[in-house]
PDB file of N, CA and C in Angstrom:
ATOM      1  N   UNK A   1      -9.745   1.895  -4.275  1.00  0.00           N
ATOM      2  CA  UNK A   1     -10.246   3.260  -4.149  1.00  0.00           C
ATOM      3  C   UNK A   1     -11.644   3.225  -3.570  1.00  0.00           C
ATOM      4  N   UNK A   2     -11.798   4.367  -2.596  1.00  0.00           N
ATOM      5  CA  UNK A   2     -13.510   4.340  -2.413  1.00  0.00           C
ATOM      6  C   UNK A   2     -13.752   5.954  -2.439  1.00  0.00           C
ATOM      7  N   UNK A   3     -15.361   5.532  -3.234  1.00  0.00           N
ATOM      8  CA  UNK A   3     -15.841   6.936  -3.645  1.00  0.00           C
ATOM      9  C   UNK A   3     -15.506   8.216  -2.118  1.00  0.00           C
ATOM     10  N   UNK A   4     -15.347   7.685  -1.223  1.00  0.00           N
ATOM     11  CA  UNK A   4     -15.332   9.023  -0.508  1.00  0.00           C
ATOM     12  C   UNK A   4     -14.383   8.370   0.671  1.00  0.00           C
ATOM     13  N   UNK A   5     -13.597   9.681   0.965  1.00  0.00           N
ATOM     14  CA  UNK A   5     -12.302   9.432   2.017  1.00  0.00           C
ATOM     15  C   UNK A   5     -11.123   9.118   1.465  1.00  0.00           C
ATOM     16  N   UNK A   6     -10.347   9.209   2.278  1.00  0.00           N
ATOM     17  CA  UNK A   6      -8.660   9.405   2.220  1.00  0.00           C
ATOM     18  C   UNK A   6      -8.758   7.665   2.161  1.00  0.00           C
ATOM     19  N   UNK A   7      -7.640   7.267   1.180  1.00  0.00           N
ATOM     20  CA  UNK A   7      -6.992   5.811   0.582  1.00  0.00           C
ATOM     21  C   UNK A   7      -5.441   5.569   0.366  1.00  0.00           C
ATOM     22  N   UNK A   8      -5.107   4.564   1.150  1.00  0.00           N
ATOM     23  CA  UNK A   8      -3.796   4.389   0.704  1.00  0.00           C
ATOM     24  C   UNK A   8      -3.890   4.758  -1.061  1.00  0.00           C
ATOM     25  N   UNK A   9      -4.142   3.873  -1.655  1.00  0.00           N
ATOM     26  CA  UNK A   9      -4.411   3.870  -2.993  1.00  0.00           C
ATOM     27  C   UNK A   9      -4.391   5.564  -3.974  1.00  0.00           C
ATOM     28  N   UNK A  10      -5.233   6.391  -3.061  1.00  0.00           N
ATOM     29  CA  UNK A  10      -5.649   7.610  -3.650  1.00  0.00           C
ATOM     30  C   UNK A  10      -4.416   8.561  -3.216  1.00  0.00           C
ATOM     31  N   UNK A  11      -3.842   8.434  -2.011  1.00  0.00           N
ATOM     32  CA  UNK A  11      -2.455   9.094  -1.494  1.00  0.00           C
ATOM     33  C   UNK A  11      -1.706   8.715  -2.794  1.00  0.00           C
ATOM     34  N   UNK A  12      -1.335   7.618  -3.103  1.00  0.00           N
ATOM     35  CA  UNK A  12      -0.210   7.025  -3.654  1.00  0.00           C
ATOM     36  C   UNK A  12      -0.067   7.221  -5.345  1.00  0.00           C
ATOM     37  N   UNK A  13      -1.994   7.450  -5.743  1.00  0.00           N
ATOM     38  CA  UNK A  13      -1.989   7.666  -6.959  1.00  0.00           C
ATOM     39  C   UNK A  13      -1.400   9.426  -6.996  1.00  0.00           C
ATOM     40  N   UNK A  14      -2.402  10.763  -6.041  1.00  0.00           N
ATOM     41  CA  UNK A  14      -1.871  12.089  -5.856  1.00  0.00           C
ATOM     42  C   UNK A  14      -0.178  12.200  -6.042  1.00  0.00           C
ATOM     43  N   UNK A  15       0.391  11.571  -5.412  1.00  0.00           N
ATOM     44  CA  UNK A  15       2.075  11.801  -5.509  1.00  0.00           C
ATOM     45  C   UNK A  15       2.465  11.316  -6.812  1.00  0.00           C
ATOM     46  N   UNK A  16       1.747  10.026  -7.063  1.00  0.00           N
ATOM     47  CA  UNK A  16       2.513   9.578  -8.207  1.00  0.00           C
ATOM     48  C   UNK A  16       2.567  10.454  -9.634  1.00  0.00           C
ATOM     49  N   UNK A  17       1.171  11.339  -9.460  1.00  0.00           N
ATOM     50  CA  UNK A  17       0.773  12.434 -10.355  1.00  0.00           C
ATOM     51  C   UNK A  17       1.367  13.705 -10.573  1.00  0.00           C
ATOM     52  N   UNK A  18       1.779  14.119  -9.368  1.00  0.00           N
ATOM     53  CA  UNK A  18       3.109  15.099  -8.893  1.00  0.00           C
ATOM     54  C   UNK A  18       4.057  14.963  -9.306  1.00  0.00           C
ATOM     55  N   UNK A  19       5.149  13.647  -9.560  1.00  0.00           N
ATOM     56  CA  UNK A  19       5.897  13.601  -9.796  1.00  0.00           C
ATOM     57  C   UNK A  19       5.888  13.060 -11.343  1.00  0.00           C
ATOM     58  N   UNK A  20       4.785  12.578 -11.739  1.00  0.00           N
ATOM     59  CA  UNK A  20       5.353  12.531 -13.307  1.00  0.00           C
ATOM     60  C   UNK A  20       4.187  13.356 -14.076  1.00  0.00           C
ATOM     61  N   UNK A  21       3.897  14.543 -13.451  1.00  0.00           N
ATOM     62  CA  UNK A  21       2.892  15.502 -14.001  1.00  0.00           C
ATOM     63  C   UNK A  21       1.998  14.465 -14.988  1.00  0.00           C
ATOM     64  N   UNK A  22       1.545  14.020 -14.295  1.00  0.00           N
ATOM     65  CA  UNK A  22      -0.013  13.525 -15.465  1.00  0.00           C
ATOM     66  C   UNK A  22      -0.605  12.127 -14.452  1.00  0.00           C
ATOM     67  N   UNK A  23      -1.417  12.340 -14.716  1.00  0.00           N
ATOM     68  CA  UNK A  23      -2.552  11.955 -13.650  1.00  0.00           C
ATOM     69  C   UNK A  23      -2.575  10.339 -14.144  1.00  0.00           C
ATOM     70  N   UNK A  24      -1.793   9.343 -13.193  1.00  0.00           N
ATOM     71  CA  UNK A  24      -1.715   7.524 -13.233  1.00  0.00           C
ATOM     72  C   UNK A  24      -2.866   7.078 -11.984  1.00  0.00           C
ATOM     73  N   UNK A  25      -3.085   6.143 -12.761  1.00  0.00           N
ATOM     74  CA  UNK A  25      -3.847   4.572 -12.403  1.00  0.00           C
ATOM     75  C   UNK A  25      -2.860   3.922 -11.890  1.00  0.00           C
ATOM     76  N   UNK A  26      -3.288   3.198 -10.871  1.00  0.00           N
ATOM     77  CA  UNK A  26      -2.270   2.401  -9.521  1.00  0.00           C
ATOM     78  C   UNK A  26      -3.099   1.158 -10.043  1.00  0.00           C
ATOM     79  N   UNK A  27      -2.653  -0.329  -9.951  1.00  0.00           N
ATOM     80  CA  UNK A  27      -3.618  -2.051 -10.169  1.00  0.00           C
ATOM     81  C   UNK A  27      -2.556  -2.183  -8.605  1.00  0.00           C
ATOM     82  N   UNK A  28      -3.719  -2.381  -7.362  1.00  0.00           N
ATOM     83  CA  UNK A  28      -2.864  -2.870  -6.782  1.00  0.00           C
ATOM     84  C   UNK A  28      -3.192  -4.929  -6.948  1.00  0.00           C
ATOM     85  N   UNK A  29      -2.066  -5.273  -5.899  1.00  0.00           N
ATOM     86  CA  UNK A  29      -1.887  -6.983  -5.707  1.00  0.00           C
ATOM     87  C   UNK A  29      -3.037  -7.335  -5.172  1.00  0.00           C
ATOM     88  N   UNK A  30      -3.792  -6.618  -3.893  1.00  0.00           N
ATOM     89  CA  UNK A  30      -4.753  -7.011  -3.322  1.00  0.00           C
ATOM     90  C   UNK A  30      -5.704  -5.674  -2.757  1.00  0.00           C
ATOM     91  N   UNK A  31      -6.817  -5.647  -1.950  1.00  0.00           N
ATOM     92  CA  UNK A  31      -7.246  -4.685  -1.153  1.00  0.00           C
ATOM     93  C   UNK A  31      -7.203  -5.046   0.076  1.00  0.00           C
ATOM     94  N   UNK A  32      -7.149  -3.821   1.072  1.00  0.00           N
ATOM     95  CA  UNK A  32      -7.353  -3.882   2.174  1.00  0.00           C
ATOM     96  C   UNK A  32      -9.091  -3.164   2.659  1.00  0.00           C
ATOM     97  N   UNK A  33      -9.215  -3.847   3.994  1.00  0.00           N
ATOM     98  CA  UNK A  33     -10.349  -2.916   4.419  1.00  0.00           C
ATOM     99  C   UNK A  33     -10.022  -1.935   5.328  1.00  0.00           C
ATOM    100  N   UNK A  34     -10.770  -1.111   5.584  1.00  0.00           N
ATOM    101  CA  UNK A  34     -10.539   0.502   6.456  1.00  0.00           C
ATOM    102  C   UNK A  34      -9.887  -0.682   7.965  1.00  0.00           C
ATOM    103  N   UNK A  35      -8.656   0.111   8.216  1.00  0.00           N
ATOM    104  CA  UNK A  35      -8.455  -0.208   9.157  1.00  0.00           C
ATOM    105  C   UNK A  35      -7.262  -1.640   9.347  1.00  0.00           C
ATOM    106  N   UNK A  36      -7.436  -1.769   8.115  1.00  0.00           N
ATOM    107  CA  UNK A  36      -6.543  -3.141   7.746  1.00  0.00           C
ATOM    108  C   UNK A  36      -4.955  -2.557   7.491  1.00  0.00           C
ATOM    109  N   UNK A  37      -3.950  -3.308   7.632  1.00  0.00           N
ATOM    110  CA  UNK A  37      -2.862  -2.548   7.348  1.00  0.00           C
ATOM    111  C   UNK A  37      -1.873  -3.725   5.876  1.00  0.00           C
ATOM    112  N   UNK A  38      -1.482  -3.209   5.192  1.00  0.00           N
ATOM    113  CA  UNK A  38      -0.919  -3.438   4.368  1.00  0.00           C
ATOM    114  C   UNK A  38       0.889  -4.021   4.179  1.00  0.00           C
ATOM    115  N   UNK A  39       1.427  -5.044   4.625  1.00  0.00           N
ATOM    116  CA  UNK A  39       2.393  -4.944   4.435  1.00  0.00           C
ATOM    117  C   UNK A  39       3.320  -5.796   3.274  1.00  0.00           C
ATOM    118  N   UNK A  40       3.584  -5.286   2.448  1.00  0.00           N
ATOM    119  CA  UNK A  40       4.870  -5.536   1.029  1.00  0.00           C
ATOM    120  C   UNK A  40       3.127  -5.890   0.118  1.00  0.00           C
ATOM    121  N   UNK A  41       2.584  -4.800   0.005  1.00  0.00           N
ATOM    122  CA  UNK A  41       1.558  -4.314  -1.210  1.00  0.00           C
ATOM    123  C   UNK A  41       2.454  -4.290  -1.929  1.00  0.00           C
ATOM    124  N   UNK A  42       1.734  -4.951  -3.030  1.00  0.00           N
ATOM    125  CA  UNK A  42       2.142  -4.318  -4.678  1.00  0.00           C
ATOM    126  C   UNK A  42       1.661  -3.649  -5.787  1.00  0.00           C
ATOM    127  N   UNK A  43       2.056  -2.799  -6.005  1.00  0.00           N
ATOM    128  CA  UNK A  43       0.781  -1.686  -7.211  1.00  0.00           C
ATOM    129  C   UNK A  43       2.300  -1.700  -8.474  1.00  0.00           C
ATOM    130  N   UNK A  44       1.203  -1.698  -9.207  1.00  0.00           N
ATOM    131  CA  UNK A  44       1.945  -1.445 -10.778  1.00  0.00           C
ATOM    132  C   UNK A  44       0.880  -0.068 -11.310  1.00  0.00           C
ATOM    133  N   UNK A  45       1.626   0.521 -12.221  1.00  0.00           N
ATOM    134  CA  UNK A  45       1.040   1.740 -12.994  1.00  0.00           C
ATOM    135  C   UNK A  45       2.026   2.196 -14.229  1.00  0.00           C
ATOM    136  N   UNK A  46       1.484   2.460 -15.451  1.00  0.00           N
ATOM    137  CA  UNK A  46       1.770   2.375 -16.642  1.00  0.00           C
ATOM    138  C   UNK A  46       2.096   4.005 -16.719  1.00  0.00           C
ATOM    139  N   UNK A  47       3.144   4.339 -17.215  1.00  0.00           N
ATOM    140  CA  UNK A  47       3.611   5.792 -17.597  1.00  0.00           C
ATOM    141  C   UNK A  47       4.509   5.674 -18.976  1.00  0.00           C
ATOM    142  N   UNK A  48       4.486   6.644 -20.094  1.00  0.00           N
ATOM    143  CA  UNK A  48       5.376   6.655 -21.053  1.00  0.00           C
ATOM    144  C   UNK A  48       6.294   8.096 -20.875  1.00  0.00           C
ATOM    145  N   UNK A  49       6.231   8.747 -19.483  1.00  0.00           N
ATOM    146  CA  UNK A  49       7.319   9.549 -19.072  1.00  0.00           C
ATOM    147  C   UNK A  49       8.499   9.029 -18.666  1.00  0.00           C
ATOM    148  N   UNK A  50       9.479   9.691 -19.044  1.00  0.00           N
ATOM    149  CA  UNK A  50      10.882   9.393 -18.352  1.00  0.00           C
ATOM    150  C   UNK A  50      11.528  10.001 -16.844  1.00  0.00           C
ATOM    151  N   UNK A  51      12.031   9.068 -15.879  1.00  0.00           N
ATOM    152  CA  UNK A  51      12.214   9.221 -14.843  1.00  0.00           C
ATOM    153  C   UNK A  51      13.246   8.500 -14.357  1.00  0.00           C
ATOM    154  N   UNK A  52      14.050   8.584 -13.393  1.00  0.00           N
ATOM    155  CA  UNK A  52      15.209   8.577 -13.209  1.00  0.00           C
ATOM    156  C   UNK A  52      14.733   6.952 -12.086  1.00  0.00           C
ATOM    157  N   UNK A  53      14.037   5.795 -12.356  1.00  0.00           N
ATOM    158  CA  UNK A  53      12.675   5.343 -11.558  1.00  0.00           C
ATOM    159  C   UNK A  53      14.301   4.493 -11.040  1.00  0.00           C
ATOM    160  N   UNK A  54      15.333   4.815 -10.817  1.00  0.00           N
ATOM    161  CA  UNK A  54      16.058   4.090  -9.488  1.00  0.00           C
ATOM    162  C   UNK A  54      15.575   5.173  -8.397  1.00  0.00           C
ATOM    163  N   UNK A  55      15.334   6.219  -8.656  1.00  0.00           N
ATOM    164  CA  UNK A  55      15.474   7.125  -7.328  1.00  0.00           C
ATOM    165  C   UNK A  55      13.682   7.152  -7.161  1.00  0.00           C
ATOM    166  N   UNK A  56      12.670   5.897  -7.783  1.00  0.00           N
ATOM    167  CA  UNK A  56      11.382   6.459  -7.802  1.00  0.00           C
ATOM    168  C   UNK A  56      10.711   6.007  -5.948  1.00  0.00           C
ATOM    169  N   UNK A  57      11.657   5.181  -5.591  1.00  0.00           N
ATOM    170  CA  UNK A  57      10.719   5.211  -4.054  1.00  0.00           C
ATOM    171  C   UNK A  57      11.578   6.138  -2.828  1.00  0.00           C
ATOM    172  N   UNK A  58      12.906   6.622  -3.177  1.00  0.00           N
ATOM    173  CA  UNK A  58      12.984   7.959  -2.193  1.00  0.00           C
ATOM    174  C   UNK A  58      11.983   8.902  -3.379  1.00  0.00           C
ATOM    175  N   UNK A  59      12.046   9.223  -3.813  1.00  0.00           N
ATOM    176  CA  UNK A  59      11.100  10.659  -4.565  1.00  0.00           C
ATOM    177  C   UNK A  59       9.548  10.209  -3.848  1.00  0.00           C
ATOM    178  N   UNK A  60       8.955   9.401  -4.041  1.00  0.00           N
ATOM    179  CA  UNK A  60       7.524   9.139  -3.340  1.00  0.00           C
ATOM    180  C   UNK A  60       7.818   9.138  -2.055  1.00  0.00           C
ATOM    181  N   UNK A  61       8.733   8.536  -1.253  1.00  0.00           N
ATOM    182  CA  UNK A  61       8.798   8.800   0.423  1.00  0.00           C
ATOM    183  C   UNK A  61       8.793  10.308   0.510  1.00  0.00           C
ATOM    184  N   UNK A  62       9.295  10.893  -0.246  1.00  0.00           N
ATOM    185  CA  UNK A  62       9.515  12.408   0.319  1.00  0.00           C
ATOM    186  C   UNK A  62       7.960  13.218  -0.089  1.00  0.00           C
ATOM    187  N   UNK A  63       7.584  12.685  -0.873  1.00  0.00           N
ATOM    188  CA  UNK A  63       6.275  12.723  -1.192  1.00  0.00           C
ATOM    189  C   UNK A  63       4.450  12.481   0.100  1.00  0.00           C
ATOM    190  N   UNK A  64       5.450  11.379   0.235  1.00  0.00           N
ATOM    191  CA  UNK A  64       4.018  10.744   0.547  1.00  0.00           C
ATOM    192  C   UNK A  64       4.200  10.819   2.577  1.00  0.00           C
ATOM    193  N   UNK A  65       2.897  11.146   3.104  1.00  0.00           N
ATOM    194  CA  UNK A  65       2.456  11.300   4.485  1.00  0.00           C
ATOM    195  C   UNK A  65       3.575  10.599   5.556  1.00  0.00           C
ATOM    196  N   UNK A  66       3.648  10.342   6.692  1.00  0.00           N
ATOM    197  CA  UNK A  66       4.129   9.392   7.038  1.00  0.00           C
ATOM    198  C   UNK A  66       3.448   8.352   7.508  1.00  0.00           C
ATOM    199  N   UNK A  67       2.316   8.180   7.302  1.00  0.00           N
ATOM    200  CA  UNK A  67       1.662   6.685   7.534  1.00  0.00           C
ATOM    201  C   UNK A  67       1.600   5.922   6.397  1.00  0.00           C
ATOM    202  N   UNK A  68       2.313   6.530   5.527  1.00  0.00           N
ATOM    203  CA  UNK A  68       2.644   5.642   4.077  1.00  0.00           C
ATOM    204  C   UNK A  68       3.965   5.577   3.554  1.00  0.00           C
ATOM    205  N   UNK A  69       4.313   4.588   3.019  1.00  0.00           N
ATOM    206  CA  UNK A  69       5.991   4.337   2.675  1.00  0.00           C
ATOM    207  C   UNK A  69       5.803   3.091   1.402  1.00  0.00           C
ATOM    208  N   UNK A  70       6.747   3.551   0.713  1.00  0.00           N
ATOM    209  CA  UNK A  70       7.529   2.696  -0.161  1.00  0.00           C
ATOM    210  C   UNK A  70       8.591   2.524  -0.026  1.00  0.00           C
ATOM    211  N   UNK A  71       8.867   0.821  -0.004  1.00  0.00           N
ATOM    212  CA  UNK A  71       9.928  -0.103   0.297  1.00  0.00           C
ATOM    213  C   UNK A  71      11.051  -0.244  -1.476  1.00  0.00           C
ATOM    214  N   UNK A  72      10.351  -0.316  -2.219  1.00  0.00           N
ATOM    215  CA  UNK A  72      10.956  -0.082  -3.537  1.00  0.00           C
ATOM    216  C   UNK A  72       9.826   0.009  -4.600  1.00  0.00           C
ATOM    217  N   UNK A  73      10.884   0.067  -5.490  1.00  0.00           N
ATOM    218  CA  UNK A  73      10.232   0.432  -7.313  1.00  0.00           C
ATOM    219  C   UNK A  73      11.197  -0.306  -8.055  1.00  0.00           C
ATOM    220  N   UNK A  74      10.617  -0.397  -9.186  1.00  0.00           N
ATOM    221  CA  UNK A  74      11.005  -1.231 -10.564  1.00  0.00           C
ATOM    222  C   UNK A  74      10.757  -1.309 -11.353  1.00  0.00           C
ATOM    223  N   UNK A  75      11.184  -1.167 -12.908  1.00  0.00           N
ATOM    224  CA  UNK A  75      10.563  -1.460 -14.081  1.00  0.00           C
ATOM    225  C   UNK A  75      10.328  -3.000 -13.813  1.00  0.00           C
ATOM    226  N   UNK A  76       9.268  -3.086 -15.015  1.00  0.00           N
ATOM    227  CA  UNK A  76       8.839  -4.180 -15.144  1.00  0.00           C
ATOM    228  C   UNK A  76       8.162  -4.172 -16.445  1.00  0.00           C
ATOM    229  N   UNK A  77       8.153  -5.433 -17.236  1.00  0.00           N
ATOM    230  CA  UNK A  77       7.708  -5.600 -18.279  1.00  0.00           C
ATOM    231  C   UNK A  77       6.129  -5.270 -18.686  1.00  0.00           C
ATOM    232  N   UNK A  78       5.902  -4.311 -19.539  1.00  0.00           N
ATOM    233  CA  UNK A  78       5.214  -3.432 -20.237  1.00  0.00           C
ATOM    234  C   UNK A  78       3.607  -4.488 -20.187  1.00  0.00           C
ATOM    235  N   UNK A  79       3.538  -5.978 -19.807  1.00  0.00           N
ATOM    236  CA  UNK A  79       2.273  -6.712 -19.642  1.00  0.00           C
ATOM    237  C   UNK A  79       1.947  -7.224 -17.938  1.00  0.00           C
ATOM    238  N   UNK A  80       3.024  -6.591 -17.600  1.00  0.00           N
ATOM    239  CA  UNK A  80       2.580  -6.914 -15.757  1.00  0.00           C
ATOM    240  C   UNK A  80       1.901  -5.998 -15.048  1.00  0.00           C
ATOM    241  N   UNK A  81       0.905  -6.591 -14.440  1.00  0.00           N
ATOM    242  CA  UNK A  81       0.095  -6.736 -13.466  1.00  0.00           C
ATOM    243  C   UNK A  81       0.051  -6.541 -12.231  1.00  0.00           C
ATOM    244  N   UNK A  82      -0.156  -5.900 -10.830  1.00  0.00           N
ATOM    245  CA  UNK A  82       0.255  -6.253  -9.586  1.00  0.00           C
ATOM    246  C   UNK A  82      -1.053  -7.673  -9.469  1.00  0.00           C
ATOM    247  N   UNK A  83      -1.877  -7.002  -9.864  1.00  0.00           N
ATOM    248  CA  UNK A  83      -3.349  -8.067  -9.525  1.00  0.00           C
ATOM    249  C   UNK A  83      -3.040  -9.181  -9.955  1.00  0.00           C
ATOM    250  N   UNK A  84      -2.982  -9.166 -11.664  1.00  0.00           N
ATOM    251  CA  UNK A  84      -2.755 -10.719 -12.078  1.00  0.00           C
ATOM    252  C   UNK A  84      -1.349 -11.322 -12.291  1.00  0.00           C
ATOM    253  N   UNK A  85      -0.347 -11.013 -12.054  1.00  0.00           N
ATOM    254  CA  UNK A  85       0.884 -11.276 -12.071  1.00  0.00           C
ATOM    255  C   UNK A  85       1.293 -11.903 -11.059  1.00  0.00           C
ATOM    256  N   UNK A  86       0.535 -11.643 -10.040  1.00  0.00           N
ATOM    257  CA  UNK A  86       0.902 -12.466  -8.442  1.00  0.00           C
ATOM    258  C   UNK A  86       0.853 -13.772  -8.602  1.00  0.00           C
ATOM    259  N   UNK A  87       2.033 -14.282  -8.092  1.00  0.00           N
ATOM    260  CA  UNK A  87       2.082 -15.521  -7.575  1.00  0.00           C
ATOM    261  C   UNK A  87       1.464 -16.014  -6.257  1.00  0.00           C
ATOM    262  N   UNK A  88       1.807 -15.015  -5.218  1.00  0.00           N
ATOM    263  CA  UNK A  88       1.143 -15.397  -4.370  1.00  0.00           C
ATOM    264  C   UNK A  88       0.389 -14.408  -3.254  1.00  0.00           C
ATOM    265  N   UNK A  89      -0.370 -14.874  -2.908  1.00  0.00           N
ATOM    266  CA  UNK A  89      -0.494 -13.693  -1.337  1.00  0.00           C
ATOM    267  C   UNK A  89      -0.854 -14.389  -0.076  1.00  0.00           C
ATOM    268  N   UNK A  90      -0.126 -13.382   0.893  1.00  0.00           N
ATOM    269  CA  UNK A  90      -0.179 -14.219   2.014  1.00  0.00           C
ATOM    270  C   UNK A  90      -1.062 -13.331   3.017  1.00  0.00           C
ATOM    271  N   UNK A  91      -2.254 -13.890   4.013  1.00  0.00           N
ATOM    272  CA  UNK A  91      -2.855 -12.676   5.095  1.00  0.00           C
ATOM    273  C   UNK A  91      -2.580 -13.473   6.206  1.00  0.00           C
ATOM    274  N   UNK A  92      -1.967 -12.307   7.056  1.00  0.00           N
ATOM    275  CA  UNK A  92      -1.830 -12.601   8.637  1.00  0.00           C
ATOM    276  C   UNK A  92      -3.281 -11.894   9.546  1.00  0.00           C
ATOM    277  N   UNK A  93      -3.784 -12.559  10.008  1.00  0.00           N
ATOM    278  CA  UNK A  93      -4.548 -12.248  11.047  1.00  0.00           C
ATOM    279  C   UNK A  93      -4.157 -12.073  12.058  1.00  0.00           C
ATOM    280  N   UNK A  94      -3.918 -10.933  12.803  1.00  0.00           N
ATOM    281  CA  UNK A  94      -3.333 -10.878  14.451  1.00  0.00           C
ATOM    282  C   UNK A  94      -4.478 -10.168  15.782  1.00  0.00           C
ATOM    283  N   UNK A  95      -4.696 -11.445  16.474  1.00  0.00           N
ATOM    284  CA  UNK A  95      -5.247 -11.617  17.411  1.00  0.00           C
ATOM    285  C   UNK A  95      -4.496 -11.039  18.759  1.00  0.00           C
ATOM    286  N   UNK A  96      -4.935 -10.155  19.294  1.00  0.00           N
ATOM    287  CA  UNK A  96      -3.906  -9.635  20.674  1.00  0.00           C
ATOM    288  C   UNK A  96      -5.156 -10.701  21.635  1.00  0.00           C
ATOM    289  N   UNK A  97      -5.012 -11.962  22.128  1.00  0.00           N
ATOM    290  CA  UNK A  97      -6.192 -12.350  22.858  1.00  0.00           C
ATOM    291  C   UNK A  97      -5.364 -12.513  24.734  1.00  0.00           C
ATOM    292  N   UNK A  98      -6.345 -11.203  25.653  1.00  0.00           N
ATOM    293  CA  UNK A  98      -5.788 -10.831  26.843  1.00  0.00           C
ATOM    294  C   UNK A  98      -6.462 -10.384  27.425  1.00  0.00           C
ATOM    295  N   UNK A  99      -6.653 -10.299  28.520  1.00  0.00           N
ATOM    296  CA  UNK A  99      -8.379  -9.275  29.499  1.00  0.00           C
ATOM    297  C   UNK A  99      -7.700  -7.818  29.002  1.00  0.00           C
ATOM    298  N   UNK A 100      -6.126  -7.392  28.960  1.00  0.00           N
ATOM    299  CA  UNK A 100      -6.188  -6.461  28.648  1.00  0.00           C
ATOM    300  C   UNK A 100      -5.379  -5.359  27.607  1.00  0.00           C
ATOM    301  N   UNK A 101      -6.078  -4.659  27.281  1.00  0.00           N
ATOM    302  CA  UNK A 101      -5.834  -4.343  25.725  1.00  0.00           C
ATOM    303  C   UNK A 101      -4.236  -3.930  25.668  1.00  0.00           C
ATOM    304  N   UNK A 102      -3.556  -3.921  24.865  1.00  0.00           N
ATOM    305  CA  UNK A 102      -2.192  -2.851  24.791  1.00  0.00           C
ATOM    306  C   UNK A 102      -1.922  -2.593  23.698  1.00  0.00           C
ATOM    307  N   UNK A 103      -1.512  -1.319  24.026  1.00  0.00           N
ATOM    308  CA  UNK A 103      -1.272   0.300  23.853  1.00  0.00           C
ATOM    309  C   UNK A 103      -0.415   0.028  22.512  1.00  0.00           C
ATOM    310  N   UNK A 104       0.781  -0.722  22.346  1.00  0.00           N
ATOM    311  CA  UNK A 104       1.725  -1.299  21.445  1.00  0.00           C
ATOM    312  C   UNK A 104       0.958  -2.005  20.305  1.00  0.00           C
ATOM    313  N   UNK A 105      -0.013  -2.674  20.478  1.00  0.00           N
ATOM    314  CA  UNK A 105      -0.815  -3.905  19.674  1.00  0.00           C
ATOM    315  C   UNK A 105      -2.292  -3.050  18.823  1.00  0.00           C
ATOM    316  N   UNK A 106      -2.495  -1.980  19.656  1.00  0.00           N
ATOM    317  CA  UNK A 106      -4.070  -1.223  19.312  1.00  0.00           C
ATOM    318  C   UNK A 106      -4.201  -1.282  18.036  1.00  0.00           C
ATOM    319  N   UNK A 107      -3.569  -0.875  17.333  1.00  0.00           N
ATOM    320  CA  UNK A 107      -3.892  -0.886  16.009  1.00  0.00           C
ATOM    321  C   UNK A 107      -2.650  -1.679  14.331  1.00  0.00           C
ATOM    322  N   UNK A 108      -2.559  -2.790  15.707  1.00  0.00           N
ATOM    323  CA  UNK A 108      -1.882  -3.971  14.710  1.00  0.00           C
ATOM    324  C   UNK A 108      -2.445  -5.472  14.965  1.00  0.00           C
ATOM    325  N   UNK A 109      -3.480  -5.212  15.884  1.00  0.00           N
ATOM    326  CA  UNK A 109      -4.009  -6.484  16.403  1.00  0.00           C
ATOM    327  C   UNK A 109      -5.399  -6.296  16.597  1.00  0.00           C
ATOM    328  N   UNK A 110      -6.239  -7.616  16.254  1.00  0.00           N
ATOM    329  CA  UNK A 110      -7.726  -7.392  17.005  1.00  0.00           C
ATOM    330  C   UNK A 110      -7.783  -7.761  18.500  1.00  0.00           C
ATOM    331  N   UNK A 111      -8.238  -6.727  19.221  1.00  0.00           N
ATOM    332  CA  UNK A 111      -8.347  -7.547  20.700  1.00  0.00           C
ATOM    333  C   UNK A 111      -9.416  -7.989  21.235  1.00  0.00           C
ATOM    334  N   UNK A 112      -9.239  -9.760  21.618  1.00  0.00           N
ATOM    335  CA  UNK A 112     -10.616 -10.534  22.002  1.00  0.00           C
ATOM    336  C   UNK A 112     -10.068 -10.752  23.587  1.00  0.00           C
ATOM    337  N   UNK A 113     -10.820 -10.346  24.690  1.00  0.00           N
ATOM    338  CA  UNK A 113     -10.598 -10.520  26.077  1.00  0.00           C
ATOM    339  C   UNK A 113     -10.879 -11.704  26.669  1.00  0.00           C
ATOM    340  N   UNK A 114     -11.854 -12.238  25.739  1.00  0.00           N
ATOM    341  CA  UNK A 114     -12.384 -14.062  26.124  1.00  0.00           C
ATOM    342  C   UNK A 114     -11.590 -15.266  25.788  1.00  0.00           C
ATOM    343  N   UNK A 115     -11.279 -15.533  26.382  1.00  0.00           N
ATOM    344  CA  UNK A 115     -11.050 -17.422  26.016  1.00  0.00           C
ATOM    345  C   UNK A 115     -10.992 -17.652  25.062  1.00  0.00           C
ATOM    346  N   UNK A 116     -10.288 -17.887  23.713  1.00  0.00           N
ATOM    347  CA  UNK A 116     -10.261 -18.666  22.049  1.00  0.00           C
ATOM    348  C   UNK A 116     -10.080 -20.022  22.611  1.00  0.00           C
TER     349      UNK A 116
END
């Protein structure tokens, strides 16, 4: 979360609040920085509401923007963690390195025009 501006994190907590009327805490696996993109994040969040949570990641897709998506949901045992429960994490760095930039890559790649 950051004190000011729109957050994956803060999107994801708003819906999650919507749908089980009462205002949850997201622990995600890792952070990203502005501009960084996220792929197979993991957030855990503690609720003692009842919910039908096979249908809980179509109910948040229909929910949530389209520059945000959930791939699935799951119970999970009442002491897990996304943060400390991880086994592992993996970061890809993607380099578009080319004199010239593309249009496809802009904002999934850093682009360096020089020589690595």
């Amino acid at each position: 979360m950051q004190a000011a501006g729109r957050t994956v994190a803060g999107v994801i907590e708003s819906a999650l609040g919507e749908l089980f009327e009462e205002p949850l805490k997201i622990t995600g696996a890792g952070r990203t920085d502005t501009g960084v993109h996220a792929s197979g994040q993991v957030i855990s969040f503690h609720t003692t509401r009842s919910f039908p949570f096979e249908r809980l990641a179509v109910a948040l897709n229909a929910s949530l923007p389209p520059d945000i998506s959930v791939r699935d949901a799951a119970v999970v045992a009442a002491d897990f963690s996304a943060r400390f429960s991880a086994r592992e994490r993996t970061y890809v760095y993607a380099i578009h390195n080319a004199r010239d930039r593309s249009a496809l890559l802009a904002h999934r790649a850093y682009h360096v025009t020089r020589s690595i």
